[in-house]
N, C-alpha and C. Protein backbone atom coordinates (compact mmCIF):
# COMPACT_ATOMS: atom_id res chain seq x y z
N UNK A 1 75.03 -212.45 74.74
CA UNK A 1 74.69 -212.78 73.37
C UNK A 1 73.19 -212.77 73.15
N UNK A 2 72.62 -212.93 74.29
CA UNK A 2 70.54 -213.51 73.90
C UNK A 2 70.23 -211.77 73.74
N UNK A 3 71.26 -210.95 74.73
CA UNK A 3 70.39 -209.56 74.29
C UNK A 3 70.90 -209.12 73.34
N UNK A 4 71.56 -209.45 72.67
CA UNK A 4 71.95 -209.24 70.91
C UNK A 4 71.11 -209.40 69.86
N UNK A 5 70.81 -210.76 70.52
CA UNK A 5 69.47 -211.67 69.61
C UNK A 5 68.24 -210.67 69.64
N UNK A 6 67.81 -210.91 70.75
CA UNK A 6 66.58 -209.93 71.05
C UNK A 6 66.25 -208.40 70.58
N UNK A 7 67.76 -207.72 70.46
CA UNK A 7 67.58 -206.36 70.10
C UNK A 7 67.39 -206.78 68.54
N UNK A 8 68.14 -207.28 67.90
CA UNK A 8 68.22 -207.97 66.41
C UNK A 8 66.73 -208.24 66.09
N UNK A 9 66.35 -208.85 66.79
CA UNK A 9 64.70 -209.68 66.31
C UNK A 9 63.74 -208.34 66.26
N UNK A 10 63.85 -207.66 66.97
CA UNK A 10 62.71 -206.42 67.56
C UNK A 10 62.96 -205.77 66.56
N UNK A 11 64.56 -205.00 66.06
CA UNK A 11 64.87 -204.33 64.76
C UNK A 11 64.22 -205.17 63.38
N UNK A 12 64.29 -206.22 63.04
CA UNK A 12 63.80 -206.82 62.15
C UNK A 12 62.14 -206.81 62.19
N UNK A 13 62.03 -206.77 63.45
CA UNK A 13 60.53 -206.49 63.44
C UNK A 13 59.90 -205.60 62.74
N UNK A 14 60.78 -204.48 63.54
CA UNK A 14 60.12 -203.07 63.16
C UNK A 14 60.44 -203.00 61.20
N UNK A 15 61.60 -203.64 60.69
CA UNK A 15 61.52 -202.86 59.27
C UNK A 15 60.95 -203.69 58.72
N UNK A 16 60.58 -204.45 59.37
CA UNK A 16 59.58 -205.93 58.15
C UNK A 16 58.35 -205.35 58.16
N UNK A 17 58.40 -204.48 59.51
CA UNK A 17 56.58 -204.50 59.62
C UNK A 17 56.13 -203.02 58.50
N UNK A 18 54.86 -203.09 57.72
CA UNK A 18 54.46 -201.78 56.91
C UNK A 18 54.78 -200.74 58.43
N UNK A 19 55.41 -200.11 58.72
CA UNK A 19 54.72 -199.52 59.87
C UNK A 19 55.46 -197.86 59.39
N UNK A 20 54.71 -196.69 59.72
CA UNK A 20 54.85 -195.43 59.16
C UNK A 20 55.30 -194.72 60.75
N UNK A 21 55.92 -193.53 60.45
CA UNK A 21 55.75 -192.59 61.14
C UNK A 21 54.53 -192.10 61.39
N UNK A 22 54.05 -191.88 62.70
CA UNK A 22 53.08 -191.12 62.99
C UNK A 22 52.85 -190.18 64.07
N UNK A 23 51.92 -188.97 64.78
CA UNK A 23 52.03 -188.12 64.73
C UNK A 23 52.11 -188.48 66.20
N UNK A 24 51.90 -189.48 67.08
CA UNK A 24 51.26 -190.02 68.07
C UNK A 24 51.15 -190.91 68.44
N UNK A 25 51.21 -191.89 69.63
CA UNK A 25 51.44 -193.42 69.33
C UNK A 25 50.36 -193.80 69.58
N UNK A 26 49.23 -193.25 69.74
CA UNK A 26 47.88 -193.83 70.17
C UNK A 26 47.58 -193.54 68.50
N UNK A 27 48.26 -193.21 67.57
CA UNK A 27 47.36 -193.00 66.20
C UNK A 27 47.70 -194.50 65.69
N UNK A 28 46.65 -195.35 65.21
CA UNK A 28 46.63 -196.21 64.09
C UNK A 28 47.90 -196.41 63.09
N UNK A 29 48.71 -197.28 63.17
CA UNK A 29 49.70 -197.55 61.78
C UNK A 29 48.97 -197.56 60.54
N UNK A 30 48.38 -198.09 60.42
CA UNK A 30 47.14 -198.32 59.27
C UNK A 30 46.01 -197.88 58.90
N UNK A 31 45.79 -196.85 59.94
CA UNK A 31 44.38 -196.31 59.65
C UNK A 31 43.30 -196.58 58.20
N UNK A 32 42.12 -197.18 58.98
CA UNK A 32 41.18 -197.60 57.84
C UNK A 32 39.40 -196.68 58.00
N UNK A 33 39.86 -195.62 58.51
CA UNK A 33 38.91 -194.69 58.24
C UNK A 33 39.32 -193.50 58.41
N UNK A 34 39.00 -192.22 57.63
CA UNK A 34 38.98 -190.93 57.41
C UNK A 34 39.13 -190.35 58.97
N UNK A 35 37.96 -191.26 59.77
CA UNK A 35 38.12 -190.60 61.02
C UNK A 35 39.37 -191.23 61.79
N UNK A 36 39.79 -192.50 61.81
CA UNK A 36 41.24 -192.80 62.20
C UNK A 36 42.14 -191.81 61.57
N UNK A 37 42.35 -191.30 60.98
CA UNK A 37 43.32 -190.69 60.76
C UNK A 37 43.40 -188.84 60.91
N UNK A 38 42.04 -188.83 61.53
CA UNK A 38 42.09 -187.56 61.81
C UNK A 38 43.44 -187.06 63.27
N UNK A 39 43.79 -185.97 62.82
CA UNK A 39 44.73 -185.70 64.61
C UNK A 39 45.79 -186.23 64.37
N UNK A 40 46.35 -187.57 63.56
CA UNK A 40 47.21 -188.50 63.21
C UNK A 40 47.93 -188.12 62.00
N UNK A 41 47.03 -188.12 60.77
CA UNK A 41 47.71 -187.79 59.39
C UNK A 41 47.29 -186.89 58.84
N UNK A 42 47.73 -186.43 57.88
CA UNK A 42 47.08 -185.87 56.65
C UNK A 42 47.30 -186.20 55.43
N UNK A 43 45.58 -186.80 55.39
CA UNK A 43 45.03 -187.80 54.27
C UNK A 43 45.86 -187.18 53.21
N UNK A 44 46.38 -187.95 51.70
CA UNK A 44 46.36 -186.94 50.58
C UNK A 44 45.54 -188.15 49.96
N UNK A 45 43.58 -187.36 49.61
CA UNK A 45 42.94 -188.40 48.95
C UNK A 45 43.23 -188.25 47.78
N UNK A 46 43.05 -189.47 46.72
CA UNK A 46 43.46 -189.47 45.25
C UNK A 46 42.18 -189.94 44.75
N UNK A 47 40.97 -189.28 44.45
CA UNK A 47 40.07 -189.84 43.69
C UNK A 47 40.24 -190.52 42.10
N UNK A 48 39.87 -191.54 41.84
CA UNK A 48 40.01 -192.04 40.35
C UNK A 48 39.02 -193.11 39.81
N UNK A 49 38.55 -192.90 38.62
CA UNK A 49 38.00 -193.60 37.82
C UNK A 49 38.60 -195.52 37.76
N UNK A 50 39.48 -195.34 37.89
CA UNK A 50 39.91 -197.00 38.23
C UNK A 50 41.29 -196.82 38.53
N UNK A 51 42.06 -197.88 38.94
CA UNK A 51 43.85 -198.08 39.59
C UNK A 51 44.49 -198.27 38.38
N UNK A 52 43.78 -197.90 37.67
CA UNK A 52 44.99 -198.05 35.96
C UNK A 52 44.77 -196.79 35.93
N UNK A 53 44.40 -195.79 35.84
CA UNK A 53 44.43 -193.87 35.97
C UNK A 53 45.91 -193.97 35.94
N UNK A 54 46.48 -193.43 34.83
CA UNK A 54 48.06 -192.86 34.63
C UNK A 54 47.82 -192.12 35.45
N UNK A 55 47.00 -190.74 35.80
CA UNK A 55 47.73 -189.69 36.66
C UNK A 55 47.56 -189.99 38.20
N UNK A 56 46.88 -191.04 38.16
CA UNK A 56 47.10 -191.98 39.74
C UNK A 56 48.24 -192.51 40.08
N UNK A 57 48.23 -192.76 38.87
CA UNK A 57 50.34 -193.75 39.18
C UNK A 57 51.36 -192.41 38.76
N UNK A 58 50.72 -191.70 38.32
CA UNK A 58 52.00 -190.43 38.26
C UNK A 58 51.67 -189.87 39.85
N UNK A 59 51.09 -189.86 40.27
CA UNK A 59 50.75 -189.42 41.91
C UNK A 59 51.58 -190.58 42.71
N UNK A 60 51.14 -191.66 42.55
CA UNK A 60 52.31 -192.48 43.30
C UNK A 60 53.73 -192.44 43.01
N UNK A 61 54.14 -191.96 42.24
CA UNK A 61 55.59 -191.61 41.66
C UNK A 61 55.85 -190.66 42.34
N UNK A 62 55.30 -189.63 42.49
CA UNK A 62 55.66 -188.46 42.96
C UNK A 62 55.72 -188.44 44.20
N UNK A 63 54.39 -189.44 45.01
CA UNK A 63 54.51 -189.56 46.39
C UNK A 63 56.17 -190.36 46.89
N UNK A 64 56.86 -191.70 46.17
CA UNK A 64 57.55 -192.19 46.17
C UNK A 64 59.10 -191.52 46.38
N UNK A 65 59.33 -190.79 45.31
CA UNK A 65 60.23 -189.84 45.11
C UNK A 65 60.46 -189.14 46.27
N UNK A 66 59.37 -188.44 47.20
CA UNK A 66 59.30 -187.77 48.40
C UNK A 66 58.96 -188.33 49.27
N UNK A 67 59.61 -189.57 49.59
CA UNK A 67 59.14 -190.51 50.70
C UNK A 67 59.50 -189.98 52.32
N UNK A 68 60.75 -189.37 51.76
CA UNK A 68 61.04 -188.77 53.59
C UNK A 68 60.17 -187.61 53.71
N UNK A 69 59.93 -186.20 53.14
CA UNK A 69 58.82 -185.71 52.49
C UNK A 69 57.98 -186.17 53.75
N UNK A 70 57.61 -186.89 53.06
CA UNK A 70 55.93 -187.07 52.86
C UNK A 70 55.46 -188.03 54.48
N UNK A 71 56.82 -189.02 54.90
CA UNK A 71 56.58 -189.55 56.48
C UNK A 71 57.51 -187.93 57.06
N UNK A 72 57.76 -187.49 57.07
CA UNK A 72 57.77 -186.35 57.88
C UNK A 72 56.98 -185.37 58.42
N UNK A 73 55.46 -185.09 57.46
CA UNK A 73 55.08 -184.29 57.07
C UNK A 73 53.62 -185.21 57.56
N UNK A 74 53.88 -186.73 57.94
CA UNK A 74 52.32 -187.74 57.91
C UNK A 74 51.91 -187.52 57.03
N UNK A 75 52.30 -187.61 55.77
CA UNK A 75 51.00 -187.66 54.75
C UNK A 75 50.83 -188.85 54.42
N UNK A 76 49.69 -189.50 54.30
CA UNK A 76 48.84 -190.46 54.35
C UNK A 76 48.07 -190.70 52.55
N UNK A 77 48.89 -191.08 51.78
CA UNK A 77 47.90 -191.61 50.32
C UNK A 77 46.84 -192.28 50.18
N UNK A 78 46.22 -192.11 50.36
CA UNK A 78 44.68 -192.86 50.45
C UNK A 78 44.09 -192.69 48.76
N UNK A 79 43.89 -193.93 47.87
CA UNK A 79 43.37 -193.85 46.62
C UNK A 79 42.32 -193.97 46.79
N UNK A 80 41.42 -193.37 46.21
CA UNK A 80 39.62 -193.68 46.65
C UNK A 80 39.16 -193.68 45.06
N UNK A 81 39.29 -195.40 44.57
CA UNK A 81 38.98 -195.72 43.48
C UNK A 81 37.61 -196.63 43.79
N UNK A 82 36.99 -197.11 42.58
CA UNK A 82 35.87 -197.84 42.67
C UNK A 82 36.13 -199.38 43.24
N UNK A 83 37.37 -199.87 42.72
CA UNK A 83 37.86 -201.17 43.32
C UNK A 83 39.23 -201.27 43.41
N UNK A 84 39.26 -200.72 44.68
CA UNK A 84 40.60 -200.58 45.30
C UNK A 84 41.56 -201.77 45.86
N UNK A 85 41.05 -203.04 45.01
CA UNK A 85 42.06 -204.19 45.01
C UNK A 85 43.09 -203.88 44.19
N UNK A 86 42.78 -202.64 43.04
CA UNK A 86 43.59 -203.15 41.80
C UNK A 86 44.33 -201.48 41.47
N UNK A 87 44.92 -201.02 42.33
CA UNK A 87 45.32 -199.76 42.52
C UNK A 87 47.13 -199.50 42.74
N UNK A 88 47.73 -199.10 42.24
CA UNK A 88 49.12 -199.15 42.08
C UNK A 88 49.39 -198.38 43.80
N UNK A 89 50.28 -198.41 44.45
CA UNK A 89 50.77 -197.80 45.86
C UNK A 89 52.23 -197.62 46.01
N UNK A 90 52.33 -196.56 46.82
CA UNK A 90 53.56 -196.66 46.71
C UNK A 90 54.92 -197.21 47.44
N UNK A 91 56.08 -197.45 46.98
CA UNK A 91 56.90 -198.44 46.87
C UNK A 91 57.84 -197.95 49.31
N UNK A 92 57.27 -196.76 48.96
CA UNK A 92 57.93 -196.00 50.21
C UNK A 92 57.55 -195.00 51.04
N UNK A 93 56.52 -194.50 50.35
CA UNK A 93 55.16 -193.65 51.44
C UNK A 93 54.01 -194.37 51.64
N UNK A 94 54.00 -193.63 53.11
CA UNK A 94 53.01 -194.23 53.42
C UNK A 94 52.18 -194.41 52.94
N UNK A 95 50.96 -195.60 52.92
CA UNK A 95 49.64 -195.00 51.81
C UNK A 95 48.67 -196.11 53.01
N UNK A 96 47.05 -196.17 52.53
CA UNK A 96 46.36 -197.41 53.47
C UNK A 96 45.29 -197.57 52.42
N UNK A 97 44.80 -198.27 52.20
CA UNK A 97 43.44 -199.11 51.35
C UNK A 97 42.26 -199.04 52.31
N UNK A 98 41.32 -198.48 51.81
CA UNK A 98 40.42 -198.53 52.65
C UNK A 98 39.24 -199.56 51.66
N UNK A 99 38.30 -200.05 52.84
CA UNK A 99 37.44 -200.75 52.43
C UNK A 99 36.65 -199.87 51.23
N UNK A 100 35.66 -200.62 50.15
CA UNK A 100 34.98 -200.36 49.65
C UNK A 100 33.74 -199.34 49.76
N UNK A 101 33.40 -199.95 51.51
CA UNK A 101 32.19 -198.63 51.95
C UNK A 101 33.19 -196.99 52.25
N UNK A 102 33.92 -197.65 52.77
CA UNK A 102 34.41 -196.41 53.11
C UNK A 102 34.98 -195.32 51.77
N UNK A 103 35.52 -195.52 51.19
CA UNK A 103 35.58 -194.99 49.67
C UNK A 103 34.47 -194.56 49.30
N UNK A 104 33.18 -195.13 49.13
CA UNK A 104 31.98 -194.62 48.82
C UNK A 104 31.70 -193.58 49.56
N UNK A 105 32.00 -193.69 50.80
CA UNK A 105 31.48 -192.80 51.94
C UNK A 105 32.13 -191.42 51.70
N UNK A 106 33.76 -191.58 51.64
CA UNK A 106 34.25 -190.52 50.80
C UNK A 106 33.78 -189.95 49.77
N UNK A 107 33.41 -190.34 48.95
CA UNK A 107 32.76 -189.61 47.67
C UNK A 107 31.73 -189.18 47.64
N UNK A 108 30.74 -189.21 48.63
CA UNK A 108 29.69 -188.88 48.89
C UNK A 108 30.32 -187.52 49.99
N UNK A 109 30.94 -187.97 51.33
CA UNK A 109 31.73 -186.65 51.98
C UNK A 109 31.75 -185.49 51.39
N UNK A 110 32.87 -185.42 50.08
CA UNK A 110 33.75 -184.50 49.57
C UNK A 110 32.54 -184.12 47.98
N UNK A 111 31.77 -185.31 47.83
CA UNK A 111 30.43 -184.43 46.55
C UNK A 111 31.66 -184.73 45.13
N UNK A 112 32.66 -186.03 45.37
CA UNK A 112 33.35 -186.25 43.74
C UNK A 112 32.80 -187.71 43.25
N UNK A 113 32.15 -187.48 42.12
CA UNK A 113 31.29 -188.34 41.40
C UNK A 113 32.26 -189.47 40.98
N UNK A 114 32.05 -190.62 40.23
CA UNK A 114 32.50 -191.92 40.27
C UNK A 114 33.90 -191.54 39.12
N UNK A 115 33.49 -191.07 38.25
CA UNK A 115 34.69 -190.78 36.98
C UNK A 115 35.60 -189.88 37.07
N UNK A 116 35.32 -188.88 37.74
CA UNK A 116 35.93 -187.31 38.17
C UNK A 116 38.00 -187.69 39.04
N UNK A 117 38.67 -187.11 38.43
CA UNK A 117 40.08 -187.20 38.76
C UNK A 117 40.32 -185.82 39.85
N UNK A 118 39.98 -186.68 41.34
CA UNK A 118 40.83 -185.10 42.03
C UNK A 118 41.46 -185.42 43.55
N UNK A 119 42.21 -184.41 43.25
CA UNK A 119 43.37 -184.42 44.72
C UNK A 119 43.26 -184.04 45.82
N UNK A 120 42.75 -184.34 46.93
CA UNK A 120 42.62 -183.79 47.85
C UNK A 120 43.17 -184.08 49.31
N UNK A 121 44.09 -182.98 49.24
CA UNK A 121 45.34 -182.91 51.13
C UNK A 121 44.38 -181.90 51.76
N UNK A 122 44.18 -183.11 53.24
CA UNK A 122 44.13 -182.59 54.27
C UNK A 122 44.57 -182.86 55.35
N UNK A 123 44.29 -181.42 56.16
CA UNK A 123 45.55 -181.57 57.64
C UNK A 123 44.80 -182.40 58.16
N UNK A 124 45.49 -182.67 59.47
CA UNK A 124 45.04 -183.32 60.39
C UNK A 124 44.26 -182.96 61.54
N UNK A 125 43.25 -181.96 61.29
CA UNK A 125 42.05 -181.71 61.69
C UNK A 125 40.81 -181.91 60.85
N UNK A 126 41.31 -182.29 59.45
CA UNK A 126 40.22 -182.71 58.60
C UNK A 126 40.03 -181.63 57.78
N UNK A 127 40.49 -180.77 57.97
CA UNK A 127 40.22 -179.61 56.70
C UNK A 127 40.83 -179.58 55.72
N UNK A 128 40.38 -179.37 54.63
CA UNK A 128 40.88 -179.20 53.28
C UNK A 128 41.54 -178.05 52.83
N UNK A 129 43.01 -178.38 52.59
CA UNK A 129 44.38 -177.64 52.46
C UNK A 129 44.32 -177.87 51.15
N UNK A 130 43.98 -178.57 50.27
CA UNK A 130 43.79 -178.76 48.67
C UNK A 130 43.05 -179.08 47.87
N UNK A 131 41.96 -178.73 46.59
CA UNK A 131 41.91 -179.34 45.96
C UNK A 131 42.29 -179.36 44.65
N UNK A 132 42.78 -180.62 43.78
CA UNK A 132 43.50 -180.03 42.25
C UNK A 132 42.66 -181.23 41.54
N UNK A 133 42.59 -180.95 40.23
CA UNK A 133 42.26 -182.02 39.38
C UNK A 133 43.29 -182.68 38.59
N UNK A 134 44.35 -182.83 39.32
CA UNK A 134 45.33 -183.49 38.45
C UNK A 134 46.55 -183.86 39.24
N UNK A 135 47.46 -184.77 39.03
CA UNK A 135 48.53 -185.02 39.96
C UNK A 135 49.03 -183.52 40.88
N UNK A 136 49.47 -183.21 42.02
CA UNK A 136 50.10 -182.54 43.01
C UNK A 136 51.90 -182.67 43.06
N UNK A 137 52.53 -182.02 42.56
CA UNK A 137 54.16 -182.55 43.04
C UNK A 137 54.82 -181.87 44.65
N UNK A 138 55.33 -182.53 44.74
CA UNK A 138 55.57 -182.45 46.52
C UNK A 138 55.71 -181.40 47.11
N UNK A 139 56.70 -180.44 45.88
CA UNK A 139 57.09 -178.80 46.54
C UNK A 139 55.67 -178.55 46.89
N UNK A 140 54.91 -178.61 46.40
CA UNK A 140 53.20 -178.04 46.50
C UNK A 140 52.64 -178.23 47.65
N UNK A 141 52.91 -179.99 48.22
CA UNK A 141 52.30 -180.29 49.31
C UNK A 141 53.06 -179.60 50.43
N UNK A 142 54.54 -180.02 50.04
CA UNK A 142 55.05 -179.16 51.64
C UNK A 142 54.84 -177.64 51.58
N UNK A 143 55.05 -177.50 50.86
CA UNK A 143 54.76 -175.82 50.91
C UNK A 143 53.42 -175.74 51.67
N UNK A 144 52.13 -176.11 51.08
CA UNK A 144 51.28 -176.29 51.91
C UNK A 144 51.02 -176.40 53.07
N UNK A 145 51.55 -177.58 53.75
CA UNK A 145 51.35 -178.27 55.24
C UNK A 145 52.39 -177.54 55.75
N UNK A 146 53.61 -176.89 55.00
CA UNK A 146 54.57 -176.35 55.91
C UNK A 146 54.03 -174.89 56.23
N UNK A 147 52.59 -174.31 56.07
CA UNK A 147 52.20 -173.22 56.35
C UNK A 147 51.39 -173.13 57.49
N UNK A 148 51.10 -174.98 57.75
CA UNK A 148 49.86 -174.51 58.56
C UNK A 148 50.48 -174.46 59.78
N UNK A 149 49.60 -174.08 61.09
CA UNK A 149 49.99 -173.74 62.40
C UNK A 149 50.66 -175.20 62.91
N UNK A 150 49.49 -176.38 62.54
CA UNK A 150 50.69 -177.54 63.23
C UNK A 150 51.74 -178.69 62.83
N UNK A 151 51.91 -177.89 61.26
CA UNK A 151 53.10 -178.25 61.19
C UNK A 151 54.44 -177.17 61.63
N UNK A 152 53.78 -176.24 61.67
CA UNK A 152 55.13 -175.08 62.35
C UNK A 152 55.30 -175.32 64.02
N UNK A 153 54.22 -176.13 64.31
CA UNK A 153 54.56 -176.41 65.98
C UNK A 153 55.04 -177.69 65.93
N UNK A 154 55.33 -178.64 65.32
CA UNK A 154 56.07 -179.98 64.96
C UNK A 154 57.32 -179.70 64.24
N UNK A 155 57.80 -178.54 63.72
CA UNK A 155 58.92 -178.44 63.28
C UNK A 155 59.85 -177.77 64.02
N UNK A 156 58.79 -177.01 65.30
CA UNK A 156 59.94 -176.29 66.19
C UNK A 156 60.26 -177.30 67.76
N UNK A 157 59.51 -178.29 67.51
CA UNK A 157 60.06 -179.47 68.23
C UNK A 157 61.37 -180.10 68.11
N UNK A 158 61.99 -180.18 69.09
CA UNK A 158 63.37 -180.69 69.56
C UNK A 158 63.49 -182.16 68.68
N UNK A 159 63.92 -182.32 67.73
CA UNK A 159 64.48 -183.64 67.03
C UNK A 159 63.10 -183.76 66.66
N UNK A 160 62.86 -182.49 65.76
CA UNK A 160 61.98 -182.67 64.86
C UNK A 160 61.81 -182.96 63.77
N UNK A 161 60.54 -183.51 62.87
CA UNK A 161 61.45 -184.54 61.75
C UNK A 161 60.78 -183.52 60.51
């Protein structure tokens, strides 16, 4: 009966905990920098003028909708708003909040000014597979990531997801 308990507790663990698919077990659950998540995910950054941006929360809708999608695929929602306390996320993909510097640091990275609305997926070498100025819907992203070389070597993996 106690190893009943025990398997029980560990399962409850795991679905209580935020915890995502990832590419690797040495990668970060949570990654809280651009460079954590390099090798691991691929970021989809959401630049915005503030966490009330309709086409920010139409981006989290869309990420939501494609939740298996999108942990299959590691994509990683990262909003890179001015005050990212107050930012809608989504209900079933993955997503992570990054500190304040680091957001800045992004926008300075990628050269997108404080008001400017834009989308940007990248693989998980850090290169930029997208940029759009306006929400992305999912066929777009997988189509995308399903072109590059390592997602075609993760899909021809044995109980691949």
């Amino acid at each position: 009966m106690s190893g009943r308990l025990l398997i029980g507790a560990v399962v409850m663990a795991l679905v209580g905990a935020r915890g995502y698919s990832q590419a690797k077990p040495t990668c970060a659950v949570v990654p809280k920098s651009l460079a954590a998540m390099k090798d691991c995910y691929r970021p989809l950054l959401v630049f915005s003028a503030n966490g009330d941006d309709l086409r920010l929360k139409r981006q989290v809708e869309i990420l939501d909708k494609a939740a298996d999608d999108m942990m299959d695929r590691f994509v990683l929602f990262t909003p890179v708003v001015p005050d990212g306390r107050r930012v809608s996320t989504p209900a079933d993909s993955p997503y992570t909040i990054l500190s304040g510097e680091q957001m800045s640091a992004m926008r300075s990275l990628f050269h997108i000014a404080t008001g400017e609305f834009v989308v940007l997926l990248l693989d998980e070498d850090g290169s930029v597979l997208l940029r759009a100025t306006g929400p992305v819907d999912a066929d777009r992203l997988n189509a995308l990531i399903d072109k590059t070389p390592r997602r075609q070597q993760e899909a021809a993996r044995p109980h691949a997801n």
